[in-house]
C-alpha atoms as a PDB file:
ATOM      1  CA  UNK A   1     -11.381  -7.118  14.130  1.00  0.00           C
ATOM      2  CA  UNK A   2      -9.522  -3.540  14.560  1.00  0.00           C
ATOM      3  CA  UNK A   3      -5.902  -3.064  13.448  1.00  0.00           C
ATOM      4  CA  UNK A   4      -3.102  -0.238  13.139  1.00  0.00           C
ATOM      5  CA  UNK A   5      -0.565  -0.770  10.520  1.00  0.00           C
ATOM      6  CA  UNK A   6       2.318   0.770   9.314  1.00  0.00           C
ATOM      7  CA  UNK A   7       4.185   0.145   5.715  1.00  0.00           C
ATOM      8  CA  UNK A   8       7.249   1.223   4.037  1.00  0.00           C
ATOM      9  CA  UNK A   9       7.375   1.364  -0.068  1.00  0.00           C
ATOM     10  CA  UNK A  10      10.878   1.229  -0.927  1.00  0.00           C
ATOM     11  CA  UNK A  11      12.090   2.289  -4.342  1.00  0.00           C
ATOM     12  CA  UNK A  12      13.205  -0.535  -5.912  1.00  0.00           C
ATOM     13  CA  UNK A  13      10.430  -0.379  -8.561  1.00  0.00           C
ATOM     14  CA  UNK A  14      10.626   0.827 -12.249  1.00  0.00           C
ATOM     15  CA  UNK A  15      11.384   3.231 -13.510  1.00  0.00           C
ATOM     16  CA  UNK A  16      14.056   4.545 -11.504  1.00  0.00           C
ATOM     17  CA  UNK A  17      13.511   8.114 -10.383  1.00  0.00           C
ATOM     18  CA  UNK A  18      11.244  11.047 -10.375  1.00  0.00           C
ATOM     19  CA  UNK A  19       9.168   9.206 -12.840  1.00  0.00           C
ATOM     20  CA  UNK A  20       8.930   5.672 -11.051  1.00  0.00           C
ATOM     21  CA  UNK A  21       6.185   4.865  -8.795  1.00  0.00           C
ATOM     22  CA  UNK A  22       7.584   6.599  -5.468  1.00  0.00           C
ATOM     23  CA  UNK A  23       9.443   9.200  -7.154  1.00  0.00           C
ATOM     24  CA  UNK A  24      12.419   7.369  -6.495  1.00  0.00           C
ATOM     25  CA  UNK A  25      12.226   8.062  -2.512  1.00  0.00           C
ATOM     26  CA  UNK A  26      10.456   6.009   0.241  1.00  0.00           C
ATOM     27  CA  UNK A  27       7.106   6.280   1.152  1.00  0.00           C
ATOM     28  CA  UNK A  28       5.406   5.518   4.107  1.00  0.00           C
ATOM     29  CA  UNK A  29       1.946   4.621   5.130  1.00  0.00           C
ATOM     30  CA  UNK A  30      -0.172   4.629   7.993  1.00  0.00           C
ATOM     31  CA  UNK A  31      -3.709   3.486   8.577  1.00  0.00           C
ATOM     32  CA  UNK A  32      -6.568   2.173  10.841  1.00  0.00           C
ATOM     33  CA  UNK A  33      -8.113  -1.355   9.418  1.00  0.00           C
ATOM     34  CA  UNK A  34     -11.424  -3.066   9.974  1.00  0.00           C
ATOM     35  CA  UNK A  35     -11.909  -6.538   9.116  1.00  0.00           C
ATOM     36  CA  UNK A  36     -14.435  -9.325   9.042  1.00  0.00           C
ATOM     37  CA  UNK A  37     -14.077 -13.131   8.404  1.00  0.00           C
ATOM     38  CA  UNK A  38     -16.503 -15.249   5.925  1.00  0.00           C
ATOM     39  CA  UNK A  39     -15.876 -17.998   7.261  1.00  0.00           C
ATOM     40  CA  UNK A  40     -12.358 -18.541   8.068  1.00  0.00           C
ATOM     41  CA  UNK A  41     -10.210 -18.814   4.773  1.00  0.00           C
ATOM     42  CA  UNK A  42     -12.449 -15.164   3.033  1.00  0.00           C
ATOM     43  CA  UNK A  43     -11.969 -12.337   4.294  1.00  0.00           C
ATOM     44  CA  UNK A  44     -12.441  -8.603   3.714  1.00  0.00           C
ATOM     45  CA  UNK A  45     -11.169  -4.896   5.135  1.00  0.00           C
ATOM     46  CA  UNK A  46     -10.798  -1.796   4.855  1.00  0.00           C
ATOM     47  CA  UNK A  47      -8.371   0.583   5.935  1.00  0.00           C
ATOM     48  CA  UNK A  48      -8.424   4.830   6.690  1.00  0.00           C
ATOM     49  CA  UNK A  49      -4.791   5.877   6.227  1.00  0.00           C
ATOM     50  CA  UNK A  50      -2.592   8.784   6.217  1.00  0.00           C
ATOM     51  CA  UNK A  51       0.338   8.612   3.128  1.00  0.00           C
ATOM     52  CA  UNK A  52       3.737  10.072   3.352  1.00  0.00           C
ATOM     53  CA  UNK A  53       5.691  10.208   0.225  1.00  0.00           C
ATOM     54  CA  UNK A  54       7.175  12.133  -2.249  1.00  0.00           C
ATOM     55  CA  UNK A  55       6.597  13.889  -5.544  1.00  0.00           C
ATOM     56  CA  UNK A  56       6.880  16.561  -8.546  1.00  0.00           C
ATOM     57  CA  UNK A  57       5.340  19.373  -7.622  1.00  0.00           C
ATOM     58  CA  UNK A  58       3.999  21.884 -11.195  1.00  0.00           C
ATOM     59  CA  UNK A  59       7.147  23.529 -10.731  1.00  0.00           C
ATOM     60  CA  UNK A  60       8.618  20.228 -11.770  1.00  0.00           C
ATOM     61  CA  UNK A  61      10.689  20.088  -7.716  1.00  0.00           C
ATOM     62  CA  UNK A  62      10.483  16.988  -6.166  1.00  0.00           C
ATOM     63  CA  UNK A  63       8.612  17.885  -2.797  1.00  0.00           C
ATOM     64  CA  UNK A  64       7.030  15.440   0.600  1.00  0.00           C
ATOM     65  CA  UNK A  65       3.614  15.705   0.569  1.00  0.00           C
ATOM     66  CA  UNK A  66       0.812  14.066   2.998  1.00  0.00           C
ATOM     67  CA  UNK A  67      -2.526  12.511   1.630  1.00  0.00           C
ATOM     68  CA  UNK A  68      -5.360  10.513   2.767  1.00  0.00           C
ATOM     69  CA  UNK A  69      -5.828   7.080   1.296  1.00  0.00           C
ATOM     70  CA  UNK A  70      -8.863   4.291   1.800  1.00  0.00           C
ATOM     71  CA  UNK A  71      -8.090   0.907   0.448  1.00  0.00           C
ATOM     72  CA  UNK A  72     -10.295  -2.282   0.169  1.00  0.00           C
ATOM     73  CA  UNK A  73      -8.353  -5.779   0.782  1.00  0.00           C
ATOM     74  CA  UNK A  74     -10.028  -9.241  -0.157  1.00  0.00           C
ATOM     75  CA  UNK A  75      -7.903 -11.810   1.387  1.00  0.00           C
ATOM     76  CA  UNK A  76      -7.834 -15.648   1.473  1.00  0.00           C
ATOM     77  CA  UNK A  77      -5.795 -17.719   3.575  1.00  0.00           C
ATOM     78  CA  UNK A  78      -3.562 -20.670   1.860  1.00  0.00           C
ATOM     79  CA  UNK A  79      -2.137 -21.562   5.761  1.00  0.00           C
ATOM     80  CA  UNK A  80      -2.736 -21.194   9.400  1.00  0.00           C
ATOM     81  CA  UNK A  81      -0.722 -18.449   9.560  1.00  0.00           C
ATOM     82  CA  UNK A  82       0.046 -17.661   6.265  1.00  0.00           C
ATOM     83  CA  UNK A  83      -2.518 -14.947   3.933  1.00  0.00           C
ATOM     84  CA  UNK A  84      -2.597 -14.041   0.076  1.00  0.00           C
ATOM     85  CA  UNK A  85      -3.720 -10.609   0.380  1.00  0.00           C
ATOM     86  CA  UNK A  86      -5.372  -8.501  -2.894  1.00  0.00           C
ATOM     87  CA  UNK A  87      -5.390  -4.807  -1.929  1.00  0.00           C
ATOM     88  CA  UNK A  88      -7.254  -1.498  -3.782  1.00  0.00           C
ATOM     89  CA  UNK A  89      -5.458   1.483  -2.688  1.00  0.00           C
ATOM     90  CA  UNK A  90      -8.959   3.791  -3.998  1.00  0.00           C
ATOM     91  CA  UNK A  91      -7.452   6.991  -4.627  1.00  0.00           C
ATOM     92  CA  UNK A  92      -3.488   6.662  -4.067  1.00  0.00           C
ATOM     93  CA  UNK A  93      -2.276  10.188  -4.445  1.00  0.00           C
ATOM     94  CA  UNK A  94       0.350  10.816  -7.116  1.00  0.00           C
ATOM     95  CA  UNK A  95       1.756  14.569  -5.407  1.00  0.00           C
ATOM     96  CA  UNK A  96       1.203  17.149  -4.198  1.00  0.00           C
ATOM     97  CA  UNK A  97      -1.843  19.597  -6.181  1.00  0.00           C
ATOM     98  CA  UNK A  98      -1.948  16.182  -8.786  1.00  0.00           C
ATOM     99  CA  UNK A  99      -4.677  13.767  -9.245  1.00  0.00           C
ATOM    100  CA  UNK A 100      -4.930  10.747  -7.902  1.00  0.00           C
ATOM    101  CA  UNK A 101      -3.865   7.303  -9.451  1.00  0.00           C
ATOM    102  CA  UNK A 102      -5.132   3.591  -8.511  1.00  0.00           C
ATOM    103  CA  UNK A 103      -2.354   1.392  -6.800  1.00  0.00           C
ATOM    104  CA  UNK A 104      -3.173  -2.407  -6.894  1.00  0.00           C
ATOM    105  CA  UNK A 105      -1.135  -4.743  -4.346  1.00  0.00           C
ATOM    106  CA  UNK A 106      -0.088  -8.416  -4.110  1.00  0.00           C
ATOM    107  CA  UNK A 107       0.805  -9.283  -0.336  1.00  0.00           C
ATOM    108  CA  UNK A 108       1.559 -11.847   1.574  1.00  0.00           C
ATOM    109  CA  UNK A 109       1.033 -12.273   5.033  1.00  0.00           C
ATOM    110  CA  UNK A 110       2.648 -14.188   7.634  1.00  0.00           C
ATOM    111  CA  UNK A 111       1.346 -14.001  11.099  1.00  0.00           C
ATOM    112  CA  UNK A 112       4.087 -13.961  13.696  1.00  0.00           C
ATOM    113  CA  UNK A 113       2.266 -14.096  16.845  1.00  0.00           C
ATOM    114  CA  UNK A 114      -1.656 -13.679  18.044  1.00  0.00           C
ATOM    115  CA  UNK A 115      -1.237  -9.677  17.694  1.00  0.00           C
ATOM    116  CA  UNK A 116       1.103  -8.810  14.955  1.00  0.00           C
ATOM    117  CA  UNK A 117       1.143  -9.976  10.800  1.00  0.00           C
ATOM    118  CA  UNK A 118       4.263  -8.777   8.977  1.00  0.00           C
ATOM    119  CA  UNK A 119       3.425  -7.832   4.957  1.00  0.00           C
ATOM    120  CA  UNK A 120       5.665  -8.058   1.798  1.00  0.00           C
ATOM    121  CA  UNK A 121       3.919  -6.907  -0.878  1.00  0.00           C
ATOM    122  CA  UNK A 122       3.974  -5.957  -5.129  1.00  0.00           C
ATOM    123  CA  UNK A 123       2.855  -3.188  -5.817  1.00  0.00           C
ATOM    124  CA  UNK A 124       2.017  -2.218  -9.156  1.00  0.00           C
ATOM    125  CA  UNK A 125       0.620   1.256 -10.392  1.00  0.00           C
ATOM    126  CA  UNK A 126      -2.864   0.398 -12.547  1.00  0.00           C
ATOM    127  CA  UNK A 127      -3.174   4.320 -13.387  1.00  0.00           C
ATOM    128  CA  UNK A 128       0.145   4.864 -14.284  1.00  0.00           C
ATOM    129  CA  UNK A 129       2.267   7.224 -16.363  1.00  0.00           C
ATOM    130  CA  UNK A 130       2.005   7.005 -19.831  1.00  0.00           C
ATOM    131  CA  UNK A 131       4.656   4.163 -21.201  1.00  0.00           C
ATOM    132  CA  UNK A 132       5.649   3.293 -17.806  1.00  0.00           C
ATOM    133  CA  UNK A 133       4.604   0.205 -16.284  1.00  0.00           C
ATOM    134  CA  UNK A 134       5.286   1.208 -12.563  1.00  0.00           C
ATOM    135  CA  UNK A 135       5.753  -1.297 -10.006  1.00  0.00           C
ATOM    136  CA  UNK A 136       8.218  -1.280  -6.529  1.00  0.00           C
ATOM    137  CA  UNK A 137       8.022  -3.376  -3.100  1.00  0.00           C
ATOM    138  CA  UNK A 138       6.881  -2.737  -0.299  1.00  0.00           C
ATOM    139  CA  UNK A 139       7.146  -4.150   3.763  1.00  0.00           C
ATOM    140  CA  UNK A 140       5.088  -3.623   6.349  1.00  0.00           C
ATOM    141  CA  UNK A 141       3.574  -4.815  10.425  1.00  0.00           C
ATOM    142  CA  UNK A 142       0.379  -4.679  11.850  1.00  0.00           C
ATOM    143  CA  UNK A 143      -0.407  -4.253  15.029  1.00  0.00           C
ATOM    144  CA  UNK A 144      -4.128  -5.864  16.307  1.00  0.00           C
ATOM    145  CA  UNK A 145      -5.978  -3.432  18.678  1.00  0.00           C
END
């Protein structure tokens, strides 16, 4: 199964800011998804996608920047239509000329009809800044191809 999704990461997380965990400005994510079943409830993706967000550049100026980010997703499903969804963002990019960090999420799914799944998700930072336990929330739809 082939899918195009789209998500927006608010910034509701903490810390507040240029230090929270999207630099205290939306960011925005899309991608290309590939799925398989085991079964019915199991299932497993991955996803090629293209980040938009926002960051501290060396200069210490909070700049856009645009990355490229492959995820793994194990997912189970509790419902017909309804998904718990545990997602591996690889190598989420923290700015612009910065290394990369490690972005964990907690979704869930809800499908809303044959072709389309809408997402809310936590989303928690597992390489994060030091004494800062980053974390925000996040919406998204996907689109089946």
């Amino acid at each position: 199964q082939q899918a195009v999704a789209f998500f927006a990461t608010l910034p509701t997380g903490y810390p507040a800011g240029p230090l929270g965990f999207s630099a205290g400005t939306p960011s925005y994510a899309l991608s290309y998804t590939l799925a398989y079943s085991f079964g019915g409830k199991l299932g497993l993706s991955t996803s090629q996608g293209v980040v938009f967000a926002s960051a501290s550049n060396p200069a210490n100026v909070l700049t856009h920047f645009t990355a490229y980010q492959p995820t793994v997703n194990l997912s189970y499903a509790v419902a017909t239509a309804t998904t718990l969804l545990l997602e591996d963002q690889i190598t989420a990019p923290t700015g612009p000329q910065a290394p990369t960090g490690n972005r964990a999420l907690l979704a869930v799914q809800q499908v809303l009809s044959p072709n389309f799944v809408l997402d809310a998700e936590y989303e928690i930072n597992l390489l994060p800044t030091p004494r800062f336990a980053q974390h925000a929330l996040g919406a998204g739809l996907t689109a089946r191809l």
